[in-house]
Protein backbone atom coordinates (compact mmCIF):
# COMPACT_ATOMS: atom_id res chain seq x y z
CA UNK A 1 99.86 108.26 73.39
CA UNK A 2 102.91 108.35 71.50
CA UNK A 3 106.08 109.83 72.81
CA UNK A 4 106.11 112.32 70.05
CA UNK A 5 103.21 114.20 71.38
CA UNK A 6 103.50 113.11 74.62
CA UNK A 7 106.89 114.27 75.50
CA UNK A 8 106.96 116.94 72.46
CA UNK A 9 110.44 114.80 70.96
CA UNK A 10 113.17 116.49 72.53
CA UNK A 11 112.31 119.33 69.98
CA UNK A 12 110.88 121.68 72.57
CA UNK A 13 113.44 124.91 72.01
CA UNK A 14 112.32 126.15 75.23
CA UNK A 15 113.43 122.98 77.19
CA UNK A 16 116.43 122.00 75.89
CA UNK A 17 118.80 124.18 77.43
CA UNK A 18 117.82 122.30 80.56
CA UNK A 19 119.58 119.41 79.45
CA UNK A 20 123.46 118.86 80.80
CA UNK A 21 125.69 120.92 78.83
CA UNK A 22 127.80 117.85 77.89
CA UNK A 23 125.11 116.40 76.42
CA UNK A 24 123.97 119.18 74.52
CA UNK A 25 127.72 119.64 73.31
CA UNK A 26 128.01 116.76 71.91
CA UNK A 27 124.77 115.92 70.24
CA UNK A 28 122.79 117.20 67.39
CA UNK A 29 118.80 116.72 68.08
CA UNK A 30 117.91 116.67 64.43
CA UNK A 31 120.58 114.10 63.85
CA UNK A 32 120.67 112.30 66.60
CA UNK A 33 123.65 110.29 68.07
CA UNK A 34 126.73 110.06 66.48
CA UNK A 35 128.09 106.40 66.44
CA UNK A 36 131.92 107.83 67.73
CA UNK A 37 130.17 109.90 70.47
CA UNK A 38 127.48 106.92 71.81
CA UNK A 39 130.60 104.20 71.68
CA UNK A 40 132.42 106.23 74.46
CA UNK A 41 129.19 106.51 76.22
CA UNK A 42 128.36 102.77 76.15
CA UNK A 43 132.38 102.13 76.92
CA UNK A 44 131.64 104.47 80.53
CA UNK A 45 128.12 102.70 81.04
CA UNK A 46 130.49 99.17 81.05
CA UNK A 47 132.76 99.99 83.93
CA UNK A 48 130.34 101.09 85.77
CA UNK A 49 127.58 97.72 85.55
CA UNK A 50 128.62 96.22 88.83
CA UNK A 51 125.39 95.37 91.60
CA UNK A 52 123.25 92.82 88.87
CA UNK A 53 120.16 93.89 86.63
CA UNK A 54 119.33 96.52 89.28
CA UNK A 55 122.24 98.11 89.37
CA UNK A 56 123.02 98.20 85.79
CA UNK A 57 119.74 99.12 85.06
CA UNK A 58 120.44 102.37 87.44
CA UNK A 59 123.29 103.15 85.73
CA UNK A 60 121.88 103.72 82.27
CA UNK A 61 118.96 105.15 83.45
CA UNK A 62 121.00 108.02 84.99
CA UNK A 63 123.45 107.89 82.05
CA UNK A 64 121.26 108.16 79.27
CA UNK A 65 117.89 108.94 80.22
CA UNK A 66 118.59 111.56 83.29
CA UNK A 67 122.35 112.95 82.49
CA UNK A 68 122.50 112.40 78.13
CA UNK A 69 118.68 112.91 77.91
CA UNK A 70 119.56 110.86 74.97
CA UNK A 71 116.01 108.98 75.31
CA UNK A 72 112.94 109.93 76.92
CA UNK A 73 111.28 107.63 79.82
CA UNK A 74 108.59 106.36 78.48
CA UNK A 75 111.08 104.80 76.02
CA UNK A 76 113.46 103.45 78.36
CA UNK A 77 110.97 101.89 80.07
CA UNK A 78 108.82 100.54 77.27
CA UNK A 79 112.53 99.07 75.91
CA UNK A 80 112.99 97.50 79.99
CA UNK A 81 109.83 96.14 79.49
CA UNK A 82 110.25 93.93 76.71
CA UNK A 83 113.42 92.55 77.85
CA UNK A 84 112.32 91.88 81.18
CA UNK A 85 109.63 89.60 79.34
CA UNK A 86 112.88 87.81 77.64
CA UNK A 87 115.22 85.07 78.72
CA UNK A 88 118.57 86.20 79.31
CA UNK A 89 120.04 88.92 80.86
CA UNK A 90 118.06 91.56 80.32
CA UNK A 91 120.26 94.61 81.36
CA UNK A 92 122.34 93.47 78.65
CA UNK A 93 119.52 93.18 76.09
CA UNK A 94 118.23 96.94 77.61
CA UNK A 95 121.70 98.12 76.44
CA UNK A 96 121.52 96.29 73.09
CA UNK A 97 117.92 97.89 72.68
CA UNK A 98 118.98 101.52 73.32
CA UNK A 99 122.06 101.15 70.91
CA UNK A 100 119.65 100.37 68.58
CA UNK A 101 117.50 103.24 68.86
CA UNK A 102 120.23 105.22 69.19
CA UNK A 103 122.39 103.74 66.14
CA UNK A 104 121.16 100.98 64.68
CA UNK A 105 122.48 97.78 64.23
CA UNK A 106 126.01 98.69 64.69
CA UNK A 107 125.35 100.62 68.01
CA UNK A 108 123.07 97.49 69.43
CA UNK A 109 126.75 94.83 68.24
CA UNK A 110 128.58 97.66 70.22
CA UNK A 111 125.83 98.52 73.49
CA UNK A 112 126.24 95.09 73.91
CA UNK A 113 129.38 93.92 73.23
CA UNK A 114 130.97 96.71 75.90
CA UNK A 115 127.99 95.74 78.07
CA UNK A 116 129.51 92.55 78.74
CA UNK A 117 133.25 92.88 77.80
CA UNK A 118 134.73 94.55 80.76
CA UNK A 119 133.20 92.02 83.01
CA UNK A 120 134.41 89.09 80.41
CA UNK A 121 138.12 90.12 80.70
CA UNK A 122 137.88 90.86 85.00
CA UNK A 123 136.48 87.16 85.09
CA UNK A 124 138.86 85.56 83.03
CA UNK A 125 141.47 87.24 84.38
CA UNK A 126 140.24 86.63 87.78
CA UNK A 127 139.83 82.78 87.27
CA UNK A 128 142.99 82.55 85.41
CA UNK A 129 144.58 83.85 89.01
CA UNK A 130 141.98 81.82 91.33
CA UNK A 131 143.37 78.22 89.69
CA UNK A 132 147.07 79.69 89.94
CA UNK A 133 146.91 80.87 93.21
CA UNK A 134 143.34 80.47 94.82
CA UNK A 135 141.96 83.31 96.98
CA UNK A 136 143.93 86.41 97.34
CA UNK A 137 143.95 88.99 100.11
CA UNK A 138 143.92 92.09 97.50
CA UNK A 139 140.91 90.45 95.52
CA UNK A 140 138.96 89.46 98.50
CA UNK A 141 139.67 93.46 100.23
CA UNK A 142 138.40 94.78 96.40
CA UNK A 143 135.21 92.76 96.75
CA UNK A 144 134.73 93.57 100.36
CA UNK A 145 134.39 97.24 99.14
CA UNK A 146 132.72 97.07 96.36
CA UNK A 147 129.80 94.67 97.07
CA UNK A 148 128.49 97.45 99.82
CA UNK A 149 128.72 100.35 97.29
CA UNK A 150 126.45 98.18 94.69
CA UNK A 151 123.75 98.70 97.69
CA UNK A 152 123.37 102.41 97.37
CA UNK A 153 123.99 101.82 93.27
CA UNK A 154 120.53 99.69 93.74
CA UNK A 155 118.42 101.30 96.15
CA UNK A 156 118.71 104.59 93.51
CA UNK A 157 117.44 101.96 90.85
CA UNK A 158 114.30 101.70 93.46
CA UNK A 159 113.88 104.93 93.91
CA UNK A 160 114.03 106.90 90.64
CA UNK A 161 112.25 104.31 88.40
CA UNK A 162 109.38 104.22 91.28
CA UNK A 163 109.50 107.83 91.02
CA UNK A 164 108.20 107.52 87.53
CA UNK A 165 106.80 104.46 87.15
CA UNK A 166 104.44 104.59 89.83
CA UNK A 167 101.82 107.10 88.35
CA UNK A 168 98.88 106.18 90.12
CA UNK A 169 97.33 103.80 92.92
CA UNK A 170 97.46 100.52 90.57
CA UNK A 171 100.74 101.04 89.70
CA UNK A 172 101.48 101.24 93.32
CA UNK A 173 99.79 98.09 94.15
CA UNK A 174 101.26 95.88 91.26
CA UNK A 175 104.69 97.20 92.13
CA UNK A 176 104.20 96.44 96.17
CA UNK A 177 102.56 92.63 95.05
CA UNK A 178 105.27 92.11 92.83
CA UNK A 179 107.96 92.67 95.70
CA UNK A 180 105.91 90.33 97.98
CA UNK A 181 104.84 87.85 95.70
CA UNK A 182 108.52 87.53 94.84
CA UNK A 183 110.45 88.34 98.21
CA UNK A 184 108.04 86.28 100.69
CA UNK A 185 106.41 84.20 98.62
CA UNK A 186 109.09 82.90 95.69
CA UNK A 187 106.49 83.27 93.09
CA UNK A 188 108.22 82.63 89.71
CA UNK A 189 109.04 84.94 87.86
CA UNK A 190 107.32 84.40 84.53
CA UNK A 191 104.19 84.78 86.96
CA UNK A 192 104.67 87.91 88.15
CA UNK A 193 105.13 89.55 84.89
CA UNK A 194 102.63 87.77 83.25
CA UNK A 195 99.92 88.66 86.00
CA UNK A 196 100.95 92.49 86.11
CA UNK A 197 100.80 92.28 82.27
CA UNK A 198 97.24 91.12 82.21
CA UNK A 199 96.29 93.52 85.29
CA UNK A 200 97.77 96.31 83.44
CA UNK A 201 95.52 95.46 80.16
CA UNK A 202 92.41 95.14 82.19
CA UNK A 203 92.68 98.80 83.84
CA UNK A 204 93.75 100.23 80.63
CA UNK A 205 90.34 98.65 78.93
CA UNK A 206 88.33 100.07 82.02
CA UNK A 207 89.84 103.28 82.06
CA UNK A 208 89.07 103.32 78.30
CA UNK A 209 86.29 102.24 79.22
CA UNK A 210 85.07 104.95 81.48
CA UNK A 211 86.35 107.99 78.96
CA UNK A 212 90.15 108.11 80.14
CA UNK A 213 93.00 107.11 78.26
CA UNK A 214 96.18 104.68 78.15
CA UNK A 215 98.28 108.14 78.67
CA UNK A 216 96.32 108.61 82.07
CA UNK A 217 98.58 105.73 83.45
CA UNK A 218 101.93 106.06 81.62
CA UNK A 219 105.02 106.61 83.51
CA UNK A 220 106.12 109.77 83.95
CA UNK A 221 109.12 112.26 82.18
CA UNK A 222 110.57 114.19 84.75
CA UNK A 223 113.10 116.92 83.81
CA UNK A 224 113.93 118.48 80.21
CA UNK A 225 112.71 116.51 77.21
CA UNK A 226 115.11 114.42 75.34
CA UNK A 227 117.41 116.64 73.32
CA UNK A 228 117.03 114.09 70.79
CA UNK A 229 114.10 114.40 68.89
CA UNK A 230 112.14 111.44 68.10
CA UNK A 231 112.02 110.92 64.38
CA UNK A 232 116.16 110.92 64.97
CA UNK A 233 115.74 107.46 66.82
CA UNK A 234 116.34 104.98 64.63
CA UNK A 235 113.60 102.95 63.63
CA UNK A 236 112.86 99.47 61.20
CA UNK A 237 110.23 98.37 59.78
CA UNK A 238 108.98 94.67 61.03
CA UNK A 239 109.28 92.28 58.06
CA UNK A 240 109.41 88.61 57.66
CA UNK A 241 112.30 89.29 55.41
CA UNK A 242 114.48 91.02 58.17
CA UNK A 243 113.61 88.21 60.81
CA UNK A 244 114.78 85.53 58.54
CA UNK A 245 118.32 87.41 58.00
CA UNK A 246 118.26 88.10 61.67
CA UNK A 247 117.32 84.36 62.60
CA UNK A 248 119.45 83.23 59.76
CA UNK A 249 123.32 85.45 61.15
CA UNK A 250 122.17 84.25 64.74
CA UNK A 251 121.89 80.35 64.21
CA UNK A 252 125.49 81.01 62.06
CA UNK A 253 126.71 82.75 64.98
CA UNK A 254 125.79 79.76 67.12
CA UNK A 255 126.17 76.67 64.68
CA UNK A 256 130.01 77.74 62.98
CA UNK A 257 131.83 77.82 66.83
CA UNK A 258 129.98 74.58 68.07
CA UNK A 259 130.60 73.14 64.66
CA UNK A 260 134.00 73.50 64.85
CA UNK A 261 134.12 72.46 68.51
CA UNK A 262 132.29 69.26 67.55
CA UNK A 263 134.90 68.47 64.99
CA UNK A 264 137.58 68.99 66.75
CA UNK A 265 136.99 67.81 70.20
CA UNK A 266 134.29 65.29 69.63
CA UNK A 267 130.79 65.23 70.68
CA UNK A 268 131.77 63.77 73.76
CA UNK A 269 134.49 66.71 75.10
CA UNK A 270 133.75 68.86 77.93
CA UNK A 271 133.57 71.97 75.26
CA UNK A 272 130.27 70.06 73.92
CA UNK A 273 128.95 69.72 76.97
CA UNK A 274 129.88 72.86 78.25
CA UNK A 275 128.61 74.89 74.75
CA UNK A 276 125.06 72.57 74.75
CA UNK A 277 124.73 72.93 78.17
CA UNK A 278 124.77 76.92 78.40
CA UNK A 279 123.06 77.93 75.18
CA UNK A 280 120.22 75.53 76.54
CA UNK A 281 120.64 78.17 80.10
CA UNK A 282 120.70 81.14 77.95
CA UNK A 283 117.32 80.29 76.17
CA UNK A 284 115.21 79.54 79.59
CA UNK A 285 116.66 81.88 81.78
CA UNK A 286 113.66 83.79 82.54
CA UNK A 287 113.82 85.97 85.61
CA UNK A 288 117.60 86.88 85.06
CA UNK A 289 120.06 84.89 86.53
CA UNK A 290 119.02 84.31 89.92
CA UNK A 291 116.30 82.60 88.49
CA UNK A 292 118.60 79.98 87.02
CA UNK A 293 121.66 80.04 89.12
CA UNK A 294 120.39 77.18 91.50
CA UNK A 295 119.62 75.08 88.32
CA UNK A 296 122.92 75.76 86.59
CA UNK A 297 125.13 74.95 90.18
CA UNK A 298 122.89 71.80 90.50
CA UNK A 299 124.25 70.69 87.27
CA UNK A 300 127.96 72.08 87.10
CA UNK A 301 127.72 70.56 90.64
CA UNK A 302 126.61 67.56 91.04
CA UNK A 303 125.85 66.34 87.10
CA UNK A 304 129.24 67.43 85.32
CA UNK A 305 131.06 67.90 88.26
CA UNK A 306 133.06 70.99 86.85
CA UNK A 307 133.25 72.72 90.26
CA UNK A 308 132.69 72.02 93.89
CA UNK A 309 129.68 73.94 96.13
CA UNK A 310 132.38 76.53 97.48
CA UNK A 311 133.69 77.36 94.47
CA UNK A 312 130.22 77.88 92.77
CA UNK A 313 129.08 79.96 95.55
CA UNK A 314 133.05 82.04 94.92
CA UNK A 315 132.23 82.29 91.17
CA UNK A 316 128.53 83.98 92.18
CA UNK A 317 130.71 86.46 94.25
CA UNK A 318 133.53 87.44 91.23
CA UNK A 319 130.08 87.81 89.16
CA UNK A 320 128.39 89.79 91.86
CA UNK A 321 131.56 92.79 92.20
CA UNK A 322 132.97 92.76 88.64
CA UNK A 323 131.08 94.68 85.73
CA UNK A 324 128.56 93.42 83.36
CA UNK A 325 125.54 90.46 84.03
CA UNK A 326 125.60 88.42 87.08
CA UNK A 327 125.00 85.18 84.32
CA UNK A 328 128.75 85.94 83.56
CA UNK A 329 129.27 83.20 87.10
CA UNK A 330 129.45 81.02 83.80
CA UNK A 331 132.44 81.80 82.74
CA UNK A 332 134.25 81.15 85.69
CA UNK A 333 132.20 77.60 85.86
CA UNK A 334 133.30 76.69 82.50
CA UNK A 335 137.22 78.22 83.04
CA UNK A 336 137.53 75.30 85.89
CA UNK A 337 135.61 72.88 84.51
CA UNK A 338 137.98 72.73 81.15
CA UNK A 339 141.15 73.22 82.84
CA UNK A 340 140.29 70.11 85.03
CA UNK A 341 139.16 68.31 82.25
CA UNK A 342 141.41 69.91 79.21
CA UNK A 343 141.28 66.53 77.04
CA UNK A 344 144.74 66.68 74.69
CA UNK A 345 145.07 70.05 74.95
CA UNK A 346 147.43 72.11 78.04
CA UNK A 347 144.74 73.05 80.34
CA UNK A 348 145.43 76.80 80.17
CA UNK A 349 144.28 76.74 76.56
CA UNK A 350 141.20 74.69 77.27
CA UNK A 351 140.47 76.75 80.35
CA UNK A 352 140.74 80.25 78.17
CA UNK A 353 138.79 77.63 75.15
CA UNK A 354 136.05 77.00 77.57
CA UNK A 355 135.68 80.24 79.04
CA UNK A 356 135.51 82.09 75.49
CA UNK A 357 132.72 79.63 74.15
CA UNK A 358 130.58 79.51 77.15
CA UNK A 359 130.38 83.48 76.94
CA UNK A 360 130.11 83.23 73.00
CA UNK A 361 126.75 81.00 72.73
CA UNK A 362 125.50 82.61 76.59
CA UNK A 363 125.12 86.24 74.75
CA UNK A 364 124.39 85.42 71.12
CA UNK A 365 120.82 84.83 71.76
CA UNK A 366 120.56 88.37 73.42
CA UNK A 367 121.34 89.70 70.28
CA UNK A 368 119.28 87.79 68.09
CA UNK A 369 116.30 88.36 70.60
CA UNK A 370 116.50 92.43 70.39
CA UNK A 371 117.36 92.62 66.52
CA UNK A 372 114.19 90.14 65.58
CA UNK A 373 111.87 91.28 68.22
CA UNK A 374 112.73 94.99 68.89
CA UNK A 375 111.26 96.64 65.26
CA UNK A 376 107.73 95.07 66.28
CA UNK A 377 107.88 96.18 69.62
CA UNK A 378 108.72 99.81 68.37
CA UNK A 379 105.87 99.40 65.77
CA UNK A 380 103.37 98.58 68.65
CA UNK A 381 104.48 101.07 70.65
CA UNK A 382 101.26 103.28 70.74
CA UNK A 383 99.02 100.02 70.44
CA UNK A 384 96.84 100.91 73.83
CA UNK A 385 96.31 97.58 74.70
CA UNK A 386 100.12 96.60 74.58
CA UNK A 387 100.89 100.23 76.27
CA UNK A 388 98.33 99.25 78.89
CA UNK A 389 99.85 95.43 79.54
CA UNK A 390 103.15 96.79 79.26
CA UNK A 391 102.69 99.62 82.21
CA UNK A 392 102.12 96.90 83.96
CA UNK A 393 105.09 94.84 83.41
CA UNK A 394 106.61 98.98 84.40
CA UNK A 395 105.26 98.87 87.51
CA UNK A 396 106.26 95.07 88.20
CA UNK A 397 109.62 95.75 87.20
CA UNK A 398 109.88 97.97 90.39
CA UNK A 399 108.72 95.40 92.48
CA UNK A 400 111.56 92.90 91.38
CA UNK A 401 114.46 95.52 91.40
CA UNK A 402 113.24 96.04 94.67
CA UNK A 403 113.55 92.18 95.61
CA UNK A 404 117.08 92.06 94.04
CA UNK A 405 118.29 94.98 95.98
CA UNK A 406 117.25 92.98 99.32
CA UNK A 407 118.40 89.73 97.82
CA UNK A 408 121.64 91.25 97.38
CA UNK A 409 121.47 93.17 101.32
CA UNK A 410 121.03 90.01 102.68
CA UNK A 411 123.99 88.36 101.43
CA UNK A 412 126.39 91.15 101.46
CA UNK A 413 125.88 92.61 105.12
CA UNK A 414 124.87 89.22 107.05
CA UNK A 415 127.64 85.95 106.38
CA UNK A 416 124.50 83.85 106.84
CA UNK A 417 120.35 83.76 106.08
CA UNK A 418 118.13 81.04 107.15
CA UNK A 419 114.98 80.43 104.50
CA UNK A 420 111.85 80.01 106.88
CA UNK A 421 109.60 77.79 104.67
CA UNK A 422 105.55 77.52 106.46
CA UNK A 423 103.24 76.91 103.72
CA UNK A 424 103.47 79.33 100.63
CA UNK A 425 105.95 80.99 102.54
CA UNK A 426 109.36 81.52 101.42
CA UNK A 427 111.18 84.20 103.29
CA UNK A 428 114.76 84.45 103.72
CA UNK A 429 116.02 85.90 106.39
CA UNK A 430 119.40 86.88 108.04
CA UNK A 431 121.59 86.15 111.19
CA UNK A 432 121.69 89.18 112.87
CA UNK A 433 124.53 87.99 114.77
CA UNK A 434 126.68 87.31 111.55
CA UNK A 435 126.54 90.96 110.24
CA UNK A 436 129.65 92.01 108.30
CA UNK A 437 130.44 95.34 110.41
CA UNK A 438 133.39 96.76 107.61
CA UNK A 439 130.08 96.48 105.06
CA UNK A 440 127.55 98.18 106.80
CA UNK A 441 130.33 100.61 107.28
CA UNK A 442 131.20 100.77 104.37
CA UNK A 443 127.44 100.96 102.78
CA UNK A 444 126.39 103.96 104.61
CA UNK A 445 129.66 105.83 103.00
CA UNK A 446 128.61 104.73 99.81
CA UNK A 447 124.39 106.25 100.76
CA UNK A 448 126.10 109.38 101.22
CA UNK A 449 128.81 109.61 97.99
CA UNK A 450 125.54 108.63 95.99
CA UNK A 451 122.21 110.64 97.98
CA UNK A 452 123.60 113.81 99.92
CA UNK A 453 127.23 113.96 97.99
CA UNK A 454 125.47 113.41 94.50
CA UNK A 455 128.42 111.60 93.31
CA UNK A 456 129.03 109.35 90.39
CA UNK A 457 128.44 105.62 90.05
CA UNK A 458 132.37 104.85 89.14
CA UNK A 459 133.63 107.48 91.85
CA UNK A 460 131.57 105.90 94.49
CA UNK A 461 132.97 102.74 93.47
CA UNK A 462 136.51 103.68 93.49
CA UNK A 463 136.13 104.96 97.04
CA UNK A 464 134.36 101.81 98.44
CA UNK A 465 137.36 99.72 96.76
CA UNK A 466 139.64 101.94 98.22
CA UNK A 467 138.27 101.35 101.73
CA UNK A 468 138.25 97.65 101.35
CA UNK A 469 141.97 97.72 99.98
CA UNK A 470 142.65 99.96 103.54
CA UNK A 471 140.51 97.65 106.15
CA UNK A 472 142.46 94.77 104.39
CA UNK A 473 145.82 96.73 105.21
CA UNK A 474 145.22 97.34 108.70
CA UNK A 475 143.86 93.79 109.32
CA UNK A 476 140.16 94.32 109.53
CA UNK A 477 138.10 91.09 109.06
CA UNK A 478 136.76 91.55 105.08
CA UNK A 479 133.65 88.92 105.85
């Protein structure tokens, strides 16, 4: 069923007032988005994307689809579920697809160039001060505040896409075999998706089948309709013609910076290595970063020896509390890995060199992804058998927010986990004796700003950070 008709296009008279005032303030339905007022949406979405994919994903679900009502559910989620089927980050590549729909190509460049740039500056600036001066009380207090918040950020991810995702007793199931395929069992990825995919097709053939319909199983709209009505979104039409322009401006993107790198620094310099190396992780990261990570630290590790095990493991924690995707650990990676190895030039310059390249040729594919892929995607949007596969993938993508948010429990309220391996079993789990008391303190404050309190994201955020900056000046242990 198409959105249109399903969710009567934001052009419902009788629902729109439901919508938040600012939204309806700001916006014209028949027009859609203007590109001034979406850019100072996207800039608020980008200091709030702390907490990973799960997190992030939360946040412009309850920016855009629950506060804005700038897009409708189904939509969000039929945009989650492509990228989710991507390599990459795919919170990132959500935003680029929703700045799309919402303003073309110029509002995907700027979704997802203010997806990312927040956290770009905080970790350059942050590994600029870690080489000066190493670990610092004031950054270590800030993380120790708001790594707990990102827990309440997360489990509202869980809970309001379930909410609508989970529309029946086989979405249910997938989402619930998803979490424990992946959480006990380490099942990749790729695997997961691709078996909910298929289950999703076969159900949606049977239910076919048997005289029901695709829309029978499609997640849910809660609330007022969009305010935007859906012949405003912006749509293209899938050529070959397009994809070769789009293919064509991404390989420039990628070939002019390493070209000039090559040139200048020689195939041999650790700007070549460090350029080849992460465009190669971009393009099979599958599964979002934590899929990767252990690859990419075996390498920067042990191969190129651009940082040590502790400082891998510190990198993974400035990614973890900082805004924008967890992948961004790369930066940091590459800052120390040039300025140890700078080659003729002063080593803050080849730091800031090999921190700027690794992020440049780490999101370019992103890009190139959403702009070739996306107009097909929105073409096959009421295709039932891609619907079908794709709610699915929806009711996967539950399951492995779900495993992130305990991935990310574990190893901010317990200093150590033990992975019990017996078989197909692959469960991690903690030391109950090495819980972090200020974080499960400071977690249940941030449960109640976000659930009883209703607050916002950022406020929540601010208040955690706050609280670590506090336990740090009273002497509280931070870990």
């Amino acid at each position: 069923m198409s959105e249109r008709s399903g969710l009567s296009g934001g052009s419902d008279a009788s629902r729109r007032p439901e919508a938040p005032p600012e939204a309806g303030a700001q916006v014209d339905p028949s027009a859609g988005v203007s590109l001034r007022t979406a850019t100072w949406a996207w800039f608020l979405i980008s200091l709030q994307t702390f907490g990973g994919p799960a997190g992030q994903i939360a946040v412009m679900q309850r920016a855009l689809v629950d506060d804005r009502r700038w897009i409708g559910q189904r939509r969000f989620l039929h945009a989650l579920n492509y990228c989710m089927l991507l390599p990459g980050p795919e919170a990132q590549q959500l935003a680029i697809y929703v700045g799309w729909l919402l303003n073309g190509t110029a509002g995907g460049l700027i979704a997802g160039i203010l997806f990312v740039l927040p956290g770009a500056i905080a970790i350059l600036g942050l590994s600029a001060i870690y080489v000066a001066f190493g670990a610092t009380t004031i950054v270590a207090a800030l993380f120790a505040g708001i790594g707990p918040a990102v827990l309440a950020i997360v489990a509202q991810a869980v809970t309001r896409v379930s909410k609508r995702a989970l529309v029946g007793p086989v979405q249910v199931a997938i989402a619930v075999a998803a979490f424990i395929a992946l959480a006990v069992f380490a099942v990749p990825f790729p695997i997961v998706i691709v078996v909910a995919g298929v289950i999703g097709w076969s159900t949606g053939r049977h239910r076919v089948a048997t005289g029901g319909g695709v829309s029978d199983s499609q997640p849910a709209d809660e609330g007022p309709a969009p305010i935007i009505a859906d012949d405003a979104i912006h749509t293209a039409s899938p050529n070959w013609r397009r994809a070769g322009i789009v293919l064509g401006v991404g390989a420039l993107a990628w070939v002019i910076p390493m070209g000039i790198v090559v040139a200048t620094t020689g195939t041999g310099s650790v700007f070549t290595q460090q350029g080849t190396f992460f465009t190669w992780t971009a393009l099979i990261t599958f599964g979002g970063a934590y899929a990767v990570l252990a690859y990419i630290a075996q390498q920067a590790v042990d191969v190129y020896g651009w940082v040590s095990p502790g400082e891998m493991v510190r990198g993974l924690g400035l990614a973890e509390t900082t805004p924008g995707p967890l992948i961004m650990v790369v930066q940091f990676v590459a800052f120390l890995g040039a300025y140890r190895d700078p080659g003729g030039l002063d080593p803050w310059v080849a730091a800031t060199i090999g921190a700027l390249l690794t992020t440049w040729v780490t999101f370019v594919p992103s890009f190139v992804f959403i702009f070739l892929g996306a107009p097909f995607i929105e073409k096959l949007r009421n295709n039932r058998h891609l619907t079908s596969a794709l709610n699915g993938v929806t009711a996967a993508v539950v399951g492995v927010i779900a495993n992130l948010a305990l991935y990310f429990a574990l190893h901010t309220l317990f200093r150590d986990t033990t992975v019990v391996t017996a078989g197909p079993l692959h469960l991690a789990v903690p030391h109950l004796d090495t819980v972090r008391p200020l974080a499960a303190v400071i977690t249940v404050i941030a449960f109640v700003l976000i659930y009883p309190l209703k607050q916002s994201v950022l406020r929540t955020l601010g208040v955690c950070a706050v609280l670590g900056l506090l336990a740090a000046a009273v002497g509280l242990p931070l870990s």
